[in-house]
C-alpha atoms as a PDB file:
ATOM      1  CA  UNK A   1      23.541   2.465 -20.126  1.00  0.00           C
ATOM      2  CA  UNK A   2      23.134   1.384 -16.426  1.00  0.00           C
ATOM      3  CA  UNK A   3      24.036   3.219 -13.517  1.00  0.00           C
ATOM      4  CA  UNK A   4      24.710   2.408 -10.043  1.00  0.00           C
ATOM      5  CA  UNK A   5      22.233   3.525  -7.561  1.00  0.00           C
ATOM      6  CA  UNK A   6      21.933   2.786  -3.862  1.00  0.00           C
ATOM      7  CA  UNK A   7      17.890   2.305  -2.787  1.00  0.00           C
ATOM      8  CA  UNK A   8      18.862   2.709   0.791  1.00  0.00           C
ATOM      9  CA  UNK A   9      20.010   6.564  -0.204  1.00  0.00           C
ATOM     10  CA  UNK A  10      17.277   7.176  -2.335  1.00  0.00           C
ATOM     11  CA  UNK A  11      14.741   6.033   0.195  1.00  0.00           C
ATOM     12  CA  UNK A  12      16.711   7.762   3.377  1.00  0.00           C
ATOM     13  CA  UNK A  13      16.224  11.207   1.077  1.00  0.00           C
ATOM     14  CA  UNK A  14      12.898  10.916   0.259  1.00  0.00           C
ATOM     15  CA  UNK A  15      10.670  13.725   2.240  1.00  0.00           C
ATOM     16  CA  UNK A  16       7.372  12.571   1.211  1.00  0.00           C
ATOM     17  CA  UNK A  17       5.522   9.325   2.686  1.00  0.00           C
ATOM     18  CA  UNK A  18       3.613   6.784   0.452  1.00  0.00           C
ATOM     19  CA  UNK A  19       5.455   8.342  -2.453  1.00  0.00           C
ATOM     20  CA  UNK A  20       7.134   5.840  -4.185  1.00  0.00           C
ATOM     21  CA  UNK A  21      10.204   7.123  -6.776  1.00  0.00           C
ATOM     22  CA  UNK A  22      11.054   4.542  -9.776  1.00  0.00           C
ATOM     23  CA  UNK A  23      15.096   3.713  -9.547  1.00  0.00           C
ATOM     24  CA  UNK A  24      15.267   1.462 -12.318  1.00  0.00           C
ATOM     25  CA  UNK A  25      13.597  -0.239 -15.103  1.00  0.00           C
ATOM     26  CA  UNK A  26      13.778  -4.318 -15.245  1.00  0.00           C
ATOM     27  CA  UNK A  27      12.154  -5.631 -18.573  1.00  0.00           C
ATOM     28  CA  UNK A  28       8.558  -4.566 -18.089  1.00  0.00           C
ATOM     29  CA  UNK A  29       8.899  -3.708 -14.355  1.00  0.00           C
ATOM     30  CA  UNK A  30       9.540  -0.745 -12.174  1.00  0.00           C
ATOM     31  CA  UNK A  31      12.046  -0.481  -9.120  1.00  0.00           C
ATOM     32  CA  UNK A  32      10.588   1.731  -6.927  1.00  0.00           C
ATOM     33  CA  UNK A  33      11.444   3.168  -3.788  1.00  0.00           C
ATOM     34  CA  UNK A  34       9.864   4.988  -0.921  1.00  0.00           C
ATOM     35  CA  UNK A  35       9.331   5.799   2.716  1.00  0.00           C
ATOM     36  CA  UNK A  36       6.089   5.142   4.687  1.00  0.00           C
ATOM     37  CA  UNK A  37       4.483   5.314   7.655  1.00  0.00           C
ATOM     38  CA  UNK A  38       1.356   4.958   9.472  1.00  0.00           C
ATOM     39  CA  UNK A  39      -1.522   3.572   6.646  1.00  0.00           C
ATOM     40  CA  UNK A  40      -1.888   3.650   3.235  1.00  0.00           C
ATOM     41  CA  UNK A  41      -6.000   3.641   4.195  1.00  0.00           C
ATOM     42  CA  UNK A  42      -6.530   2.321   0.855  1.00  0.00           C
ATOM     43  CA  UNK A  43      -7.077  -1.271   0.147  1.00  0.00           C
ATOM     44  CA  UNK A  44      -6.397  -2.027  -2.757  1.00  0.00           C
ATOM     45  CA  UNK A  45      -5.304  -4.736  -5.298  1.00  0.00           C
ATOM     46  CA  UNK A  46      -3.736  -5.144  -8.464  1.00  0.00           C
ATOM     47  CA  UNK A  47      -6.108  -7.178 -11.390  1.00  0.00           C
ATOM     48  CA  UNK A  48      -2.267  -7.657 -13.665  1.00  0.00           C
ATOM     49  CA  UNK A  49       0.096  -7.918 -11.875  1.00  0.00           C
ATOM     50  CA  UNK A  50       1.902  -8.886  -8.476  1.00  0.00           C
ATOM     51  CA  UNK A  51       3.449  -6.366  -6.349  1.00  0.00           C
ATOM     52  CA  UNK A  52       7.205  -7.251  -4.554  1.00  0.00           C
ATOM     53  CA  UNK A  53       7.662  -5.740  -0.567  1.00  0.00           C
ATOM     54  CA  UNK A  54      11.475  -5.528   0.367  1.00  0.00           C
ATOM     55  CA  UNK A  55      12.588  -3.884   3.525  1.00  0.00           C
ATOM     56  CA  UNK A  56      15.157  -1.773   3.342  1.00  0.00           C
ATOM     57  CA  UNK A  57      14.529  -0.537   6.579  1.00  0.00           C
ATOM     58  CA  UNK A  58      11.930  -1.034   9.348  1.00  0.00           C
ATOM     59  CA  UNK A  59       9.198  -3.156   9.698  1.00  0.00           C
ATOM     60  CA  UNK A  60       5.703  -3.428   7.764  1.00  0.00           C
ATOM     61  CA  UNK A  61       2.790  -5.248   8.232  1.00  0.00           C
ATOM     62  CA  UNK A  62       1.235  -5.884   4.825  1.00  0.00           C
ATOM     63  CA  UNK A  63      -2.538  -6.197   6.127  1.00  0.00           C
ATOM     64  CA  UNK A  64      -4.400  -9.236   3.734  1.00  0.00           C
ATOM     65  CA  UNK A  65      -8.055 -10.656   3.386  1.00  0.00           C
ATOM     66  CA  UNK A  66      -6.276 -13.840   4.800  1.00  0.00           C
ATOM     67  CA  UNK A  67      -3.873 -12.461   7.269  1.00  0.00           C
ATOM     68  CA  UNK A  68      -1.633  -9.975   8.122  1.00  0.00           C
ATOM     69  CA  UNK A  69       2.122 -10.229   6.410  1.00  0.00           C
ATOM     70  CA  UNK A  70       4.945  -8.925   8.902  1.00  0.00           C
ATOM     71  CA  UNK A  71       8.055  -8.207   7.417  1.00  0.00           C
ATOM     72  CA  UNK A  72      11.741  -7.059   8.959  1.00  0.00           C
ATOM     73  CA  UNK A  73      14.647  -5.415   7.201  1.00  0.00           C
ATOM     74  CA  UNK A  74      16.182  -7.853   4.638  1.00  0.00           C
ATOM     75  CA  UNK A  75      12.828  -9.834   3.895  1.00  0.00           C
ATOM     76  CA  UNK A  76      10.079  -9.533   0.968  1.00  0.00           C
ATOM     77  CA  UNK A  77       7.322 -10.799   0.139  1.00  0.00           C
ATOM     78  CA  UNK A  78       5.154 -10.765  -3.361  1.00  0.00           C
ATOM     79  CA  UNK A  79       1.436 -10.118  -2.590  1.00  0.00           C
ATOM     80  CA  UNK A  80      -0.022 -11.977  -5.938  1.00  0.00           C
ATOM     81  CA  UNK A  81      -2.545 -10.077  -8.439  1.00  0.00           C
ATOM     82  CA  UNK A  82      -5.837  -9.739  -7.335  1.00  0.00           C
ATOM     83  CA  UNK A  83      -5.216  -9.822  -3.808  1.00  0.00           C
ATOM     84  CA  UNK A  84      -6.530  -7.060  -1.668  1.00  0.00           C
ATOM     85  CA  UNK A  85      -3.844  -5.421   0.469  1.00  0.00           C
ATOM     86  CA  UNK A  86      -3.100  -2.556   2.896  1.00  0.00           C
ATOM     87  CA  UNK A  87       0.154  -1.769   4.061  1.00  0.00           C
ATOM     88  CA  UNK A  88       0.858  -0.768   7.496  1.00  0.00           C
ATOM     89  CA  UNK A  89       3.908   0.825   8.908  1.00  0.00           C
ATOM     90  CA  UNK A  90       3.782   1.768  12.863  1.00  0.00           C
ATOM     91  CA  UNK A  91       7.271   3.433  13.033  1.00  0.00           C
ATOM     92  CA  UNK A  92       8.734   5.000   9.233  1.00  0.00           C
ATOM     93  CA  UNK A  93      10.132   2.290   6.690  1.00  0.00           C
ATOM     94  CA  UNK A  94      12.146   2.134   4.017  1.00  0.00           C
ATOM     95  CA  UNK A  95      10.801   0.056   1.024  1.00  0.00           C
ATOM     96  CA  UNK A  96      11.564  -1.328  -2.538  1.00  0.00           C
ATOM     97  CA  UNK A  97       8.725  -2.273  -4.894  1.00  0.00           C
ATOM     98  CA  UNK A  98       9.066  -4.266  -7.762  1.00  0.00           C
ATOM     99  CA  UNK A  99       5.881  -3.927  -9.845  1.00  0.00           C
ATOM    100  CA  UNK A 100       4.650  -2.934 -13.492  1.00  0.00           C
END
């Protein structure tokens, strides 16, 4: 059975950055949360699958071979498989992956 969960509470009570927490399970996909700032310092791609950005609360700049990605609370963006990426948050942000 499903339960009701609130991202924005999970995320605000997280104490550890670049830690993402799964809140839910959607077919073959995790919903994840978590809070992050400064770098990752890991570029990085994924070879099977495509990774969903939403802003729950900040900004982050989602550095890309082609160009950076700047995102505000209430946007996303899905950085496609095989793409190298780096997130970047300058100030801490709240954000919900969607990924396998």
């Amino acid at each position: 059975m499903s339960k009701v969960v609130s991202p924005k509470e999970v995320a605000r009570a997280l104490t550890e950055l670049w830690s993402p927490r799964v809140v839910g399970e959607l077919d073959d996909a995790y919903v994840k949360v978590a809070k992050v700032h400064g770098s990752l310092e890991a570029w990085h791609s994924h070879d099977n699958e495509d990774e969903m950005f939403f802003i729950l609360k900040g900004r982050l700049r989602i550095e890309m071979q082609g160009g950076p990605v700047d995102l505000e609370e209430g946007q996303m963006f899905i950085v496609p498989k095989g793409v190298r990426h780096n997130p970047v948050a300058d100030d801490e942000c709240h954000v919900m992956l969607i990924e396998r």
